[in-house]
Protein backbone atom coordinates (compact mmCIF):
# COMPACT_ATOMS: atom_id res chain seq x y z
CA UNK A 1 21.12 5.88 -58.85
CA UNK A 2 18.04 7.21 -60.50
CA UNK A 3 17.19 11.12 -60.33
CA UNK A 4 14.57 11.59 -58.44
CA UNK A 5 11.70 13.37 -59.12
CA UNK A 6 9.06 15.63 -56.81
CA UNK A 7 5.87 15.60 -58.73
CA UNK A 8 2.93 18.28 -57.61
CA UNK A 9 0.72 17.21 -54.85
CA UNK A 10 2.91 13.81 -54.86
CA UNK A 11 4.74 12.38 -52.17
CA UNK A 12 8.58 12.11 -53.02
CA UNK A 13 10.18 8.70 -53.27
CA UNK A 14 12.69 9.18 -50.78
CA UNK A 15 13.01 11.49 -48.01
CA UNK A 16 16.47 12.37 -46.35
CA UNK A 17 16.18 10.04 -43.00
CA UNK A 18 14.98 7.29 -45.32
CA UNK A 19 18.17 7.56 -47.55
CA UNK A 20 20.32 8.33 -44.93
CA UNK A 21 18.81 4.69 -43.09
CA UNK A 22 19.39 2.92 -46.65
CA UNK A 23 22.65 4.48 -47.17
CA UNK A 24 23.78 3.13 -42.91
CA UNK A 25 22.35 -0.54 -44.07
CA UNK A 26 25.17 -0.30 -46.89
CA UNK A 27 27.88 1.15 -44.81
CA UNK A 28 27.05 -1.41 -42.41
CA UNK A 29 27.16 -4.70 -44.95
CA UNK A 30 30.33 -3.89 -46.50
CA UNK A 31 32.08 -3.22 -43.12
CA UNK A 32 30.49 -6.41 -41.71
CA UNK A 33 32.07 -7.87 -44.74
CA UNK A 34 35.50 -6.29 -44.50
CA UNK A 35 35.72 -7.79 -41.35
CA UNK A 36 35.22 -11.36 -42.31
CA UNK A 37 37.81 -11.40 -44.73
CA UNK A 38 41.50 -12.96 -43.87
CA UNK A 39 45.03 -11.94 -45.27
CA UNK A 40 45.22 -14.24 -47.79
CA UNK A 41 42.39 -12.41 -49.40
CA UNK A 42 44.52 -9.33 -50.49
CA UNK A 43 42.20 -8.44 -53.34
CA UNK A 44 39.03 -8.78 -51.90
CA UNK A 45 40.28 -6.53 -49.20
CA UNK A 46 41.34 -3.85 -51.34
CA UNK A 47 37.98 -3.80 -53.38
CA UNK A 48 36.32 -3.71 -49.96
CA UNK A 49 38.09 -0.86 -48.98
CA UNK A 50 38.08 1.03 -52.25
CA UNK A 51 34.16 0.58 -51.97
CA UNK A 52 34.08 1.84 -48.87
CA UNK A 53 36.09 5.05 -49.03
CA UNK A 54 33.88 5.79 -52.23
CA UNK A 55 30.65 5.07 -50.43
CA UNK A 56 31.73 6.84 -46.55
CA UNK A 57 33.11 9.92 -48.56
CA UNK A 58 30.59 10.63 -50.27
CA UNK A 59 27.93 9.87 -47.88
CA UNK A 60 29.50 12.13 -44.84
CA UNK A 61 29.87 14.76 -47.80
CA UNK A 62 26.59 14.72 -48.35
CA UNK A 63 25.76 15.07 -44.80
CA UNK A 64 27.98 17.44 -43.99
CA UNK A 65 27.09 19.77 -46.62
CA UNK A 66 23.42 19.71 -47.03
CA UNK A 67 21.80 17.93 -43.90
CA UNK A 68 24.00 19.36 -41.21
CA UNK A 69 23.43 22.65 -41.87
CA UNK A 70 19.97 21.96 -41.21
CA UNK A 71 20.19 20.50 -38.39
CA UNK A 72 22.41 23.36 -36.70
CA UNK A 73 18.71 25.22 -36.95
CA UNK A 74 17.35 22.17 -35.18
CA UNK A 75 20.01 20.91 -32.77
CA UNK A 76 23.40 22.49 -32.85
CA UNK A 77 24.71 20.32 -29.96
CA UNK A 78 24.26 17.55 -31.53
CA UNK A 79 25.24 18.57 -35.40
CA UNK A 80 28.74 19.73 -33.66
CA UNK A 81 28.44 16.36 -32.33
CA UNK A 82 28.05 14.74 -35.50
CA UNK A 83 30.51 16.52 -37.17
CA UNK A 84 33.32 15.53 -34.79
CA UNK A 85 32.13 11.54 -35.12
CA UNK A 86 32.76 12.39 -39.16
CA UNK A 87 36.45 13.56 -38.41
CA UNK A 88 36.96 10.54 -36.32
CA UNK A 89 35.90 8.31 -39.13
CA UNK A 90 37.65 10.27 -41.70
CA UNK A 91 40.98 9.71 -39.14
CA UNK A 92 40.60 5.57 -39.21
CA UNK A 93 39.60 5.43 -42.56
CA UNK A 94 42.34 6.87 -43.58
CA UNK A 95 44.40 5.10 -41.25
CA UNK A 96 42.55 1.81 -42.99
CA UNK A 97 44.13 3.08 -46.54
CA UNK A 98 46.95 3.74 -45.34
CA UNK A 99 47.51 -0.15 -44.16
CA UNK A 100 48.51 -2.76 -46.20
CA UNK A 101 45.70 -5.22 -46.41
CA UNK A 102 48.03 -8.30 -44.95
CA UNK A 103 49.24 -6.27 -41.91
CA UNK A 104 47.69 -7.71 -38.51
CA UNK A 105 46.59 -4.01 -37.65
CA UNK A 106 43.76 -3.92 -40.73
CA UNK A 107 41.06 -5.75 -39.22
CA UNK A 108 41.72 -4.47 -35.70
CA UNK A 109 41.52 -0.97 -37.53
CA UNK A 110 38.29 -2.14 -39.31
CA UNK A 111 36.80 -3.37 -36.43
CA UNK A 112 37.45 0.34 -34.51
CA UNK A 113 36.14 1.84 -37.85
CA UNK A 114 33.03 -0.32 -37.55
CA UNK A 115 32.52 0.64 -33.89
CA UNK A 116 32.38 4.25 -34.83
CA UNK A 117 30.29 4.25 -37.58
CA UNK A 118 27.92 2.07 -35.42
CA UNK A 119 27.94 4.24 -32.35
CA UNK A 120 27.05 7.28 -35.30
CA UNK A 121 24.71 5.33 -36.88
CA UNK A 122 22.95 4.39 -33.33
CA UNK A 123 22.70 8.07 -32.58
CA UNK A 124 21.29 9.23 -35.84
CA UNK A 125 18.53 6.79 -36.17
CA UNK A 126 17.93 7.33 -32.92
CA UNK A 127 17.91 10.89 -31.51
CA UNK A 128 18.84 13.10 -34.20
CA UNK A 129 16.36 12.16 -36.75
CA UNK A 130 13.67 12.30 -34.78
CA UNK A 131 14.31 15.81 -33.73
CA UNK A 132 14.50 16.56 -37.53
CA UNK A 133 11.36 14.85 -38.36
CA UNK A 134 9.38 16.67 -35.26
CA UNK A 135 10.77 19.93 -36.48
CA UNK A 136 11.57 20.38 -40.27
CA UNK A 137 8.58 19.67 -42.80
CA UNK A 138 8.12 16.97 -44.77
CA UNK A 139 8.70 18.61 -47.81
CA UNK A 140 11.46 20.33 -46.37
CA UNK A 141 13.17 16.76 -45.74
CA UNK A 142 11.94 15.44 -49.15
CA UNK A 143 13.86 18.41 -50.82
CA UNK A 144 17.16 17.77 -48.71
CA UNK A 145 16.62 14.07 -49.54
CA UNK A 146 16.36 14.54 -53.18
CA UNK A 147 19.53 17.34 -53.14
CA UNK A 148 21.65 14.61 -51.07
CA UNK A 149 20.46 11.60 -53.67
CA UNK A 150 21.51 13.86 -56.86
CA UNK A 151 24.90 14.58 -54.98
CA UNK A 152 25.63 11.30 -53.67
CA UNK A 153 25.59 9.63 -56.88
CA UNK A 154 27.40 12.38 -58.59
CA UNK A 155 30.09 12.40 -55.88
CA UNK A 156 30.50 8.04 -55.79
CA UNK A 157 30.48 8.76 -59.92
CA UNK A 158 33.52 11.15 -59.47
CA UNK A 159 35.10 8.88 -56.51
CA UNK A 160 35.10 6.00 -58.37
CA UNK A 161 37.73 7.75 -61.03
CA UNK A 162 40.17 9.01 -58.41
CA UNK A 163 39.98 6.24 -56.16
């Protein structure tokens, strides 16, 4: 990913609820995929998976650690909220790993794993960014955006050595 840049009296590329959307469509895809595969395909599964722990670590990382805090000033119901979805994701992804990809309980896990993140996802896109958008600035949501973008790609850089 690209560094992005704020130039004076410009309008950023990408602002934090349009990342965060972008980043949802890709979480989305690659569990949609996970969840077509069958047994036999032991590799694909486990590139699936690696991909995934890379790309839902460092994405609730990033949202936990610069967005949230944020939105405690806008809706602290809801960030706690959020918060607790992230350790229940953390919990079946983990679970996921922890599975070997042939076992009949991986896709069953997926799918709960994909009905989580959805049920997130819904909520996000649909109440808490708009509260965020009616009450931080614009430029205060291009700044966040462009902090998360720099960290996300340096986090999935680091990720992708450990994982």
């Amino acid at each position: 990913m690209p560094h992005l840049q704020k130039k004076p009296n410009m309008e950023p590329v990408i602002n934090a609820i349009q990342l965060l959307r972008q980043q949802h469509r890709e979480l989305e895809a690659l569990l949609a995929e996970l969840e077509t595969t069958t047994p036999k395909l032991i590799k694909k599964r486990e590139d699936l998976v690696r991909q995934l722990v890379i790309s839902l670590e460092a994405h609730t990382w990033i949202e936990e650690k610069i967005l949230y805090p944020a939105g405690l000033e806008v809706d602290p119901a809801m960030t706690f909220e959020a918060f607790e979805e992230h350790s229940l994701i953390q919990f079946m992804l983990h679970k996921i790993v922890d599975t070997e990809a042939e076992d009949e309980a991986f896709l069953p896990r997926v799918k709960v794993l994909k009905e989580i993140v959805e049920h997130h996802v819904r909520e996000e896109e649909e109440e808490y960014f708009a509260r965020l958008q009616n009450k931080l600035s614009p430029r205060r949501l291009a700044d966040i955006g462009i902090e998360m973008h720099d960290e996300f790609a340096s986090r999935t850089k680091r990720l992708r050595v450990v994982v």
